[in-house]
N, C-alpha and C. Protein backbone atom coordinates (compact mmCIF):
# COMPACT_ATOMS: atom_id res chain seq x y z
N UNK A 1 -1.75 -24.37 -2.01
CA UNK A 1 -1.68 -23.28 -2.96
C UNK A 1 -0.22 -22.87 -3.14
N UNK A 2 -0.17 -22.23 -4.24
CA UNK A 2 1.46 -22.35 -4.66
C UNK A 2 1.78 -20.55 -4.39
N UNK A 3 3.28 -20.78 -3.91
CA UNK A 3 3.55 -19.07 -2.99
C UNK A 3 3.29 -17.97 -3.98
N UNK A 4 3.61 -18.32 -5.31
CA UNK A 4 3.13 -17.35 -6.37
C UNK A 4 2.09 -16.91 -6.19
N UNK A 5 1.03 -17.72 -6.00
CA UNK A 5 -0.33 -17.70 -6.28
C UNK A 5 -0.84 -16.88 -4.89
N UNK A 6 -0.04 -17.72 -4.17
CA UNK A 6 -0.85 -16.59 -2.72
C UNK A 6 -0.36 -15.43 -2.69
N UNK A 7 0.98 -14.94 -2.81
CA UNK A 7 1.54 -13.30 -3.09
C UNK A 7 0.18 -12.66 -3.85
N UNK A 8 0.19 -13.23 -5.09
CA UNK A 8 -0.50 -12.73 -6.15
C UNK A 8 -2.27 -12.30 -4.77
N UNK A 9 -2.79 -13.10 -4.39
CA UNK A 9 -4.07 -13.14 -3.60
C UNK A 9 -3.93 -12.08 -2.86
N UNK A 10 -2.37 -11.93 -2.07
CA UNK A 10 -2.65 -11.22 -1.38
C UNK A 10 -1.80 -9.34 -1.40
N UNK A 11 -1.64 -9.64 -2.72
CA UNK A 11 -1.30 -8.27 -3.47
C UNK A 11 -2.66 -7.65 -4.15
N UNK A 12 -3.74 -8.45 -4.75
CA UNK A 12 -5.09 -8.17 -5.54
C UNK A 12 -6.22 -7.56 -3.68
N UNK A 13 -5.61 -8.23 -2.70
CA UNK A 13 -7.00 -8.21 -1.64
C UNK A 13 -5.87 -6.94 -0.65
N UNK A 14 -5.37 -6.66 -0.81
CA UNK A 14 -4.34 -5.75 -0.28
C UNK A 14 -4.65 -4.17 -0.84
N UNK A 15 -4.11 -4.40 -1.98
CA UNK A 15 -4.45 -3.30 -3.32
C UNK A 15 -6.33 -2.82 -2.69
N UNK A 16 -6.87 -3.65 -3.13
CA UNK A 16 -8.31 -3.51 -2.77
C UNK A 16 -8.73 -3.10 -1.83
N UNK A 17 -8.39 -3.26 -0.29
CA UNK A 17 -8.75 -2.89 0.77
C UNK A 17 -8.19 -1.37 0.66
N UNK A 18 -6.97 -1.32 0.40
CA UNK A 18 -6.21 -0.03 0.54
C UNK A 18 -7.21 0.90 -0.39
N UNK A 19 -7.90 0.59 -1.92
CA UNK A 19 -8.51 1.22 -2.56
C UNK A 19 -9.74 1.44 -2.35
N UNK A 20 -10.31 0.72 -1.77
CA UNK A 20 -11.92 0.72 -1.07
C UNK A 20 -12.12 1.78 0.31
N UNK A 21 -11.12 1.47 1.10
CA UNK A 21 -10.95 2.07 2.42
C UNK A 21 -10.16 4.00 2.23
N UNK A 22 -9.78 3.56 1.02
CA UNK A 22 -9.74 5.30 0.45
C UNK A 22 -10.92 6.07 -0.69
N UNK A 23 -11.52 5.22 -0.63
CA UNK A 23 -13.12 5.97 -1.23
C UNK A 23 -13.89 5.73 -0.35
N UNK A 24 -14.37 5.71 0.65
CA UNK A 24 -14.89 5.69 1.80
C UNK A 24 -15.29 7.11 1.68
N UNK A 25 -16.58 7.49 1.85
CA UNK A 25 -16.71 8.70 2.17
C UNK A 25 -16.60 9.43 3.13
N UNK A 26 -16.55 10.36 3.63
CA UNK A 26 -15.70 10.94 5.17
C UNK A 26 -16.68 10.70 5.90
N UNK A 27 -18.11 11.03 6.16
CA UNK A 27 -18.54 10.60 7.46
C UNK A 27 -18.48 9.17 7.64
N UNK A 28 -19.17 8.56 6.79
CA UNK A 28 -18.63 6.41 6.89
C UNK A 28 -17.64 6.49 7.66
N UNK A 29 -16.50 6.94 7.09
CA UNK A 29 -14.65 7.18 7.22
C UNK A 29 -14.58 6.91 8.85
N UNK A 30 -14.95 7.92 9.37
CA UNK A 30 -14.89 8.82 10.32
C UNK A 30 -16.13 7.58 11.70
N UNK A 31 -16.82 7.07 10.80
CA UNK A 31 -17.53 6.06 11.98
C UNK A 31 -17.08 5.05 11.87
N UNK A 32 -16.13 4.17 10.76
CA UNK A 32 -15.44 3.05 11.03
C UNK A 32 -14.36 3.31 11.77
N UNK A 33 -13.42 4.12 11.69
CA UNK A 33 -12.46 4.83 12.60
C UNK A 33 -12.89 4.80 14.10
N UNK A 34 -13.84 5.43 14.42
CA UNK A 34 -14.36 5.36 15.85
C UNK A 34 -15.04 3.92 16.21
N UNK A 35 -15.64 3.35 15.60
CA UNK A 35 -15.94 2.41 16.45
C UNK A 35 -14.81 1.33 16.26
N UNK A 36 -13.41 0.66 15.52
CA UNK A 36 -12.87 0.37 15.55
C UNK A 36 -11.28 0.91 16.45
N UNK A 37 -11.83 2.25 17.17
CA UNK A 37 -10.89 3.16 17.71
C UNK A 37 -9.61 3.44 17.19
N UNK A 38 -9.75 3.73 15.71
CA UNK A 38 -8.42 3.84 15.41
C UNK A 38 -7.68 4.83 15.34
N UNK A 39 -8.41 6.14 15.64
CA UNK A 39 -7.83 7.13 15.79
C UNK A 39 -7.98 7.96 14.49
N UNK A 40 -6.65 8.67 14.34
CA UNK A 40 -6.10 9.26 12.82
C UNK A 40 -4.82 8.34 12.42
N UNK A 41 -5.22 7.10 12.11
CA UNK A 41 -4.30 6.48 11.14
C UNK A 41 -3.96 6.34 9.60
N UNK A 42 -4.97 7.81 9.40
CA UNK A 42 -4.42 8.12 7.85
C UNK A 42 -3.04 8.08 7.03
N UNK A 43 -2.30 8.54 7.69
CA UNK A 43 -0.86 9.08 7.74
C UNK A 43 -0.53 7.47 7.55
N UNK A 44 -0.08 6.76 8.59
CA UNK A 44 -0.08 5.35 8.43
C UNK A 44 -0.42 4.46 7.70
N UNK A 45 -1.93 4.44 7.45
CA UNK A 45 -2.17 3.41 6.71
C UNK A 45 -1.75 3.90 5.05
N UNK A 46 -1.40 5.38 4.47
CA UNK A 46 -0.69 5.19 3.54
C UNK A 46 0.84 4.91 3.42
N UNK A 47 1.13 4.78 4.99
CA UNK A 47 2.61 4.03 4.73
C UNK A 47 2.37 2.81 4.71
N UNK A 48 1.75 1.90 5.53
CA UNK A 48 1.62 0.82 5.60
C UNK A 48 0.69 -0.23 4.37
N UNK A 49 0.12 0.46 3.94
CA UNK A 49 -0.22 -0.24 2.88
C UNK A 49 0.70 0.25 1.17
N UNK A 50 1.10 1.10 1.50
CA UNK A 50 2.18 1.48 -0.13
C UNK A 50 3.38 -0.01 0.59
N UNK A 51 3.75 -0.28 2.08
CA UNK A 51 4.65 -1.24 1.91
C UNK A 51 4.12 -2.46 1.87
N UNK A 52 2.69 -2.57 2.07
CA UNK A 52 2.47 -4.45 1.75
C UNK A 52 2.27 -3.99 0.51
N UNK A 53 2.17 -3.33 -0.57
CA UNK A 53 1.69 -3.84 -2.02
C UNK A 53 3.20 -3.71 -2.38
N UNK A 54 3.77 -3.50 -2.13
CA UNK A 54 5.31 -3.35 -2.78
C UNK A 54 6.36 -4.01 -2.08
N UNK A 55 5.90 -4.74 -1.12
CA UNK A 55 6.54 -6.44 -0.54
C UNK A 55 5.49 -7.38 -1.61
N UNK A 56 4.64 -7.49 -2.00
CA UNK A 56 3.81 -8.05 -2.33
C UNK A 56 4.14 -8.34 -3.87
N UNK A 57 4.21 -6.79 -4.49
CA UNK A 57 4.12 -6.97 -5.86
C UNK A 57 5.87 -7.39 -6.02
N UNK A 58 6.64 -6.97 -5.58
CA UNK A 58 8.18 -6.64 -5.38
C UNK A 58 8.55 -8.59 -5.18
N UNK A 59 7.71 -8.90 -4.25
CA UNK A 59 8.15 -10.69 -4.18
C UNK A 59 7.62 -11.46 -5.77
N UNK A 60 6.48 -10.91 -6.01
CA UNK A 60 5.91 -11.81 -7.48
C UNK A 60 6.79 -11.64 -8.70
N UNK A 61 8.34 -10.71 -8.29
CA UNK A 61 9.49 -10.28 -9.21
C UNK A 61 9.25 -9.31 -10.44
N UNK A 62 8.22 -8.47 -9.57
CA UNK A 62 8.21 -7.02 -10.58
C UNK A 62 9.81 -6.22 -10.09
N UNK A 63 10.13 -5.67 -10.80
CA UNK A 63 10.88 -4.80 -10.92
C UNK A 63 10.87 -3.53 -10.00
N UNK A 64 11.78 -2.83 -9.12
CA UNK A 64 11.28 -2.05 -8.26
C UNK A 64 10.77 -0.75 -8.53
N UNK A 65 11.38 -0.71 -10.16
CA UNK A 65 10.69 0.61 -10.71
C UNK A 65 9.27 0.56 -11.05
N UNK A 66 9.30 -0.43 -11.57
CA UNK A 66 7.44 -0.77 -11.67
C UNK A 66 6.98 -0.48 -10.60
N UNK A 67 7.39 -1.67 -9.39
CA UNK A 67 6.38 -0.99 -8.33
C UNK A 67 6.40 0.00 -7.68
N UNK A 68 7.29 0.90 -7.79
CA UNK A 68 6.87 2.26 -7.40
C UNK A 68 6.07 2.81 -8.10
N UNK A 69 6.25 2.77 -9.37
CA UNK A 69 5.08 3.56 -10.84
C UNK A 69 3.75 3.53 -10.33
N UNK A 70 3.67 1.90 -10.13
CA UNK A 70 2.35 1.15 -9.58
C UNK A 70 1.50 2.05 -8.91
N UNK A 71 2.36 1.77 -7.59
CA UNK A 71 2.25 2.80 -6.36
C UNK A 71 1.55 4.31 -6.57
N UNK A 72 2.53 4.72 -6.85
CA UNK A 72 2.41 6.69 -7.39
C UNK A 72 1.16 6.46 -8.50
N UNK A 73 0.91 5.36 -8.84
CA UNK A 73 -0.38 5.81 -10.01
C UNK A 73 -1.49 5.50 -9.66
N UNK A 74 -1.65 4.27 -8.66
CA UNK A 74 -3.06 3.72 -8.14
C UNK A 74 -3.02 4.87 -7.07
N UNK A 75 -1.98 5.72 -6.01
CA UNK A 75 -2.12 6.86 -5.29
C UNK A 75 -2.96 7.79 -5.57
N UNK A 76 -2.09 8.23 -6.78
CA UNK A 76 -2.57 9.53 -7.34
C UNK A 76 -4.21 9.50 -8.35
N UNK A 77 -4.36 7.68 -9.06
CA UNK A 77 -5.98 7.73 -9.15
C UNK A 77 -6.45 8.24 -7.99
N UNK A 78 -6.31 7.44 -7.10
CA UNK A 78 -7.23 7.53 -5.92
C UNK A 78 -7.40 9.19 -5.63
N UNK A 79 -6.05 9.90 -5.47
CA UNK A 79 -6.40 11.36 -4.91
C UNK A 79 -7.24 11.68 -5.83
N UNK A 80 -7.36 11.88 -7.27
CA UNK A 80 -8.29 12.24 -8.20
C UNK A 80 -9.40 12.21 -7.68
N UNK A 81 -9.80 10.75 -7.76
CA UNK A 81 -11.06 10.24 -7.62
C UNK A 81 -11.71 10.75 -6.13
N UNK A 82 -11.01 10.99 -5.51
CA UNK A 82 -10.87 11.86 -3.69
C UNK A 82 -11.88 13.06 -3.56
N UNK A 83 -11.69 14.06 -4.93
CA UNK A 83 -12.02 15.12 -5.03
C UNK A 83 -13.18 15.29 -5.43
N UNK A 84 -14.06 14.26 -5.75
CA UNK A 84 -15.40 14.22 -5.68
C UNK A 84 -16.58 13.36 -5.10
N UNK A 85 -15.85 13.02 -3.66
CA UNK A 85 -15.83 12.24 -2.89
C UNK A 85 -16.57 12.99 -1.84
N UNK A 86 -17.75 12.81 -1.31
CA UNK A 86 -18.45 14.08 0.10
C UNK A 86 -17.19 13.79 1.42
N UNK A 87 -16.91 14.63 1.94
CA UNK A 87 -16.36 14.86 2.91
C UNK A 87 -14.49 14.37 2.53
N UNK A 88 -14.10 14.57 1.18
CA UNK A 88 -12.92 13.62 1.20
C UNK A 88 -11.76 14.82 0.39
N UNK A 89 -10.62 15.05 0.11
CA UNK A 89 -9.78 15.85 -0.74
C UNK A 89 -8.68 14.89 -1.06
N UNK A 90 -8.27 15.76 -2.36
CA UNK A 90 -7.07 14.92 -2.71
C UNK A 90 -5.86 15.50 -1.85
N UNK A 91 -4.57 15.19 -1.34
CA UNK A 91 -3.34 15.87 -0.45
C UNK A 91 -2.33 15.16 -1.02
N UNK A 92 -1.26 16.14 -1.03
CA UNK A 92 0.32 15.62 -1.25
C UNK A 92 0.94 14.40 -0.02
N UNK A 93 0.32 15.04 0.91
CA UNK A 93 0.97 14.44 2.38
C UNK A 93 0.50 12.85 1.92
N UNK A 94 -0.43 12.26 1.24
CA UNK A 94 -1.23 11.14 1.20
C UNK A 94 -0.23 10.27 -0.03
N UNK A 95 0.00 11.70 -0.58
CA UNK A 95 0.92 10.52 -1.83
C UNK A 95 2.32 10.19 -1.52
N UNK A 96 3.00 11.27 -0.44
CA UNK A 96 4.22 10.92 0.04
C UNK A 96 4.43 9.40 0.77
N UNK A 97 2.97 9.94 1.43
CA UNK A 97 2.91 8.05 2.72
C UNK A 97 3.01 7.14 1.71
N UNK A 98 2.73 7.06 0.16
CA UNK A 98 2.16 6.10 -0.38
C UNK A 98 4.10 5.39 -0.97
N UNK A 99 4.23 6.68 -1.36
CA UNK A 99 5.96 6.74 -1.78
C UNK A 99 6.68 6.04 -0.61
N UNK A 100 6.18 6.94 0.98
CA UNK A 100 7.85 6.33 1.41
C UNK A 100 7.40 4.99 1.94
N UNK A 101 6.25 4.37 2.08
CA UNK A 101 5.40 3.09 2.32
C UNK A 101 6.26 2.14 1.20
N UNK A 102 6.01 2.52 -0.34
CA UNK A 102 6.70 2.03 -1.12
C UNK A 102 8.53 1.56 -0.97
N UNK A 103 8.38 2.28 -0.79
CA UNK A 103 10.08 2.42 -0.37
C UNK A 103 10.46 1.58 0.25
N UNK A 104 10.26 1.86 1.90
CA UNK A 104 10.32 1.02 2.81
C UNK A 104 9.88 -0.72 2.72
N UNK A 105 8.87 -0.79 1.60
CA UNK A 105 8.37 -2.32 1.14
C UNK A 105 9.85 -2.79 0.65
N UNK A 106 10.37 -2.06 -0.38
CA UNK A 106 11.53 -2.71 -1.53
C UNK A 106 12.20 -2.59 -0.82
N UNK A 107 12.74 -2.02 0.06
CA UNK A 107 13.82 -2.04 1.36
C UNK A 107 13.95 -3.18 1.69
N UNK A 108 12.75 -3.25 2.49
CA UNK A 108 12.21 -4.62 3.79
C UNK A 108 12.89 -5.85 2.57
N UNK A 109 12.34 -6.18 1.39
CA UNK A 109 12.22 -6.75 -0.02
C UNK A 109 13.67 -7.03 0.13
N UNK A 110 14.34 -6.13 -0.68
CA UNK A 110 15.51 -5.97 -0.50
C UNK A 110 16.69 -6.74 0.20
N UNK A 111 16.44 -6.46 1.93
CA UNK A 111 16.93 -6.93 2.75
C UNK A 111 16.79 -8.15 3.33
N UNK A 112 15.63 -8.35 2.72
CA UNK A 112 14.68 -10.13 3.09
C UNK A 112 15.37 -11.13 1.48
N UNK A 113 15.96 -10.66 0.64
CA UNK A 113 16.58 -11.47 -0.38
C UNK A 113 18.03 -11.36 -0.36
N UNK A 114 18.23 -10.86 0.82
CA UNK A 114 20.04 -10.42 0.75
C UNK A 114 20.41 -12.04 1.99
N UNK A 115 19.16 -11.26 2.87
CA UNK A 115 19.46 -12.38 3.93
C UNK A 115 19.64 -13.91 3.59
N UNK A 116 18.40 -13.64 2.70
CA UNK A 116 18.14 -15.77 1.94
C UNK A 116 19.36 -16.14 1.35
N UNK A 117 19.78 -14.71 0.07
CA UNK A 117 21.03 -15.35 -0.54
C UNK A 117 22.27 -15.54 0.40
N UNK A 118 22.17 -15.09 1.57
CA UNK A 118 23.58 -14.79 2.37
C UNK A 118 23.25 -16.82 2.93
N UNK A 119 22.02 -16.64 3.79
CA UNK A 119 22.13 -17.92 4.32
C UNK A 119 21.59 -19.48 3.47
N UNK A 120 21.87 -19.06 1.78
CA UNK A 120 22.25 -20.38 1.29
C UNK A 120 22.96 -20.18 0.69
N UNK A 121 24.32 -19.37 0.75
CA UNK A 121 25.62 -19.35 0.80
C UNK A 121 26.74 -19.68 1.47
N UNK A 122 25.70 -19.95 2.90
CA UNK A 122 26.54 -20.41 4.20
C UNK A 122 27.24 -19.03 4.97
């Protein structure tokens, strides 16, 4: 399979998990959490997933303003959609993780295309 193609796979199954696993309704929520013991990795997993979709989308050579837009808009659906969700609310704190998640992706991004061009430059 060609690297385009797998970025692309794994920006669409990325996106998805992150969007599925935030409509989760809170008690579900709250029993996959426990029996997987994960604690309160809310906070986290909106950093950590705003930075794989924006290593992800950011490698398939979107633009970094796009993928932040991206980001802040599939976020902020989701908080919407949050608010009529049993046991679920929409929060600022949720869209920040999603931002500095983002961030930190085009960073990582960033610094992972500085390195390549440095070492086939010699």
């Amino acid at each position: 399979m060609q690297p385009k193609k797998r970025s692309l796979l794994f920006l669409v199954f990325s996106a998805t998990i992150f969007t599925l696993g935030a409509l989760l309704p809170g008690e579900l929520r709250e029993s996959i959490s426990q029996l997987l013991h994960l604690g309160n990795v809310d906070a986290y997993a909106h950093v950590f997933f705003g930075a794989v979709i924006a290593l992800s989308f950011g490698w398939l050579g979107a633009p970094a303003l796009m993928v932040l837009m991206a980001i802040i808009s599939l976020g902020a659906v989701i908080e919407v959609v949050q608010i009529w969700i049993p046991g679920r609310s929409a929060t600022w704190n949720d869209m920040a993780g999603n931002v500095a998640g983002a961030l930190i992706g085009l960073l990582i991004l960033s610094l992972g295309r500085r390195l390549v061009k440095r070492g086939h430059n010699g």
